[in-house]
Protein backbone atom coordinates (compact mmCIF):
# COMPACT_ATOMS: atom_id res chain seq x y z
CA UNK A 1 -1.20 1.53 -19.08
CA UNK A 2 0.10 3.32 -15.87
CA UNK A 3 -1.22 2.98 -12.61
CA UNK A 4 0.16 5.23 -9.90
CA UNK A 5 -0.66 5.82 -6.05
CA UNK A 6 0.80 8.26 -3.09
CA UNK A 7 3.86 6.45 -2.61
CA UNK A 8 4.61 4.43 -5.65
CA UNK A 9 3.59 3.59 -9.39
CA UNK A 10 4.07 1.24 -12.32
CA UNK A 11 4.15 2.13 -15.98
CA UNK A 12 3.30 -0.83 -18.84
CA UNK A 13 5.30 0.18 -21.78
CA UNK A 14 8.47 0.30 -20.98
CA UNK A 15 7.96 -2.10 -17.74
CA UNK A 16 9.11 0.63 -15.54
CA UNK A 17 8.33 0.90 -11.55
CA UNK A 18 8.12 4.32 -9.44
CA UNK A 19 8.70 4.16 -5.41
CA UNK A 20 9.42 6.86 -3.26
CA UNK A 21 11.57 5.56 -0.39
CA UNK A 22 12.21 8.29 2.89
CA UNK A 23 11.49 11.01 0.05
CA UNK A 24 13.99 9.40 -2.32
CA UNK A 25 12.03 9.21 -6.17
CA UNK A 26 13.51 5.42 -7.37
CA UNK A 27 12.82 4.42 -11.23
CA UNK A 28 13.33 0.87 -11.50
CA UNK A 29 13.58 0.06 -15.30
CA UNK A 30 12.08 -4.01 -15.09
CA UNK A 31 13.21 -6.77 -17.07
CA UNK A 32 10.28 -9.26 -18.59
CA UNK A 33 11.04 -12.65 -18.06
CA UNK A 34 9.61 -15.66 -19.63
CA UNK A 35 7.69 -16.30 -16.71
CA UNK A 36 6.08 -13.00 -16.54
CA UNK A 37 4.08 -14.29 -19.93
CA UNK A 38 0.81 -14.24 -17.77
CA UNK A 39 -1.85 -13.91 -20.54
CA UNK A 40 -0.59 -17.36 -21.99
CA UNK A 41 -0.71 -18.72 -18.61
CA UNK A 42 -3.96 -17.74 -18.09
CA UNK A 43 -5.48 -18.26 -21.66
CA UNK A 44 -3.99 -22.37 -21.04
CA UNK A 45 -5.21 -22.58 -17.66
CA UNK A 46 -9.05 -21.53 -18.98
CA UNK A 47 -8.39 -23.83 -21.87
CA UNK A 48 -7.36 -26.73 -19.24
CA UNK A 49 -11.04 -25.92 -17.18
CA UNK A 50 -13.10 -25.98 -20.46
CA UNK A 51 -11.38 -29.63 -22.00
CA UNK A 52 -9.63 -31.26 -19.18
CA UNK A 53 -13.14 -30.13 -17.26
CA UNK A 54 -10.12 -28.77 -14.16
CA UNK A 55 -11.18 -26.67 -11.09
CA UNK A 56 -10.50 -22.77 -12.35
CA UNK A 57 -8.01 -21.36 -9.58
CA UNK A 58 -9.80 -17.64 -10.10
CA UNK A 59 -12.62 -17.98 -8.69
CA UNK A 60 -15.65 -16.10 -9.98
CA UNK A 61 -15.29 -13.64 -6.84
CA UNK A 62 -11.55 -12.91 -7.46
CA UNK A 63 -12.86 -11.85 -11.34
CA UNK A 64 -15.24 -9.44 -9.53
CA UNK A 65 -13.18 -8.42 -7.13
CA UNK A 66 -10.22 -7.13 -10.36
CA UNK A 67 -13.66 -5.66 -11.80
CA UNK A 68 -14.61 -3.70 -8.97
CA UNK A 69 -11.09 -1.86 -8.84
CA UNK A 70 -10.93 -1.06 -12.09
CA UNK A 71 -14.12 0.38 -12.36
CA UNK A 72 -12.92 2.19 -9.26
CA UNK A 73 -9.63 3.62 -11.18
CA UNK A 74 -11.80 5.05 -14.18
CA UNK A 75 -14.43 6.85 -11.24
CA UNK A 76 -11.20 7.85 -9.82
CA UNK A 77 -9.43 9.18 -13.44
CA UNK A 78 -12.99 10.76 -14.11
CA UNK A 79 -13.25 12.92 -11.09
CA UNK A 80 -9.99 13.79 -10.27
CA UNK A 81 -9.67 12.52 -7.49
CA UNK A 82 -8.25 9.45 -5.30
């Protein structure tokens, strides 16, 4: 997956981010930690709401809100333009 904007980007496989920086292109080659393991994170925290019956910290709106972008990014991909 990449994702890129005007002034910087961000590239999934390799973990790599793109900045420009007073007109100065910067790859930054990133290093995965064990904290970045977010989908685990995530995937225990629903598991948590549904059996330990905790308050979800994403809120239905944030879930919505992710949806709304990314439908936004394929309108964007589709027509060409930003």
């Amino acid at each position: 997956m990449e994702l890129f904007g005007a002034e910087a980007g961000a590239k999934l496989r390799p973990l790599m981010a793109y900045r420009c920086d007073d007109d100065k292109e910067e790859d930054i080659q990133l290093k995965p930690t064990e904290g970045m393991r977010s989908w685990d994170r995530i995937a225990d925290h629903f598991i948590s709401c549904i059996l330990d019956r905790i308050d979800c910290e994403a809120p239905l709106k944030h879930g919505l809100m992710v949806q709304k972008m990314m439908e936004g990014l394929l309108r964007s991909a589709e027509s060409g333009q930003p």
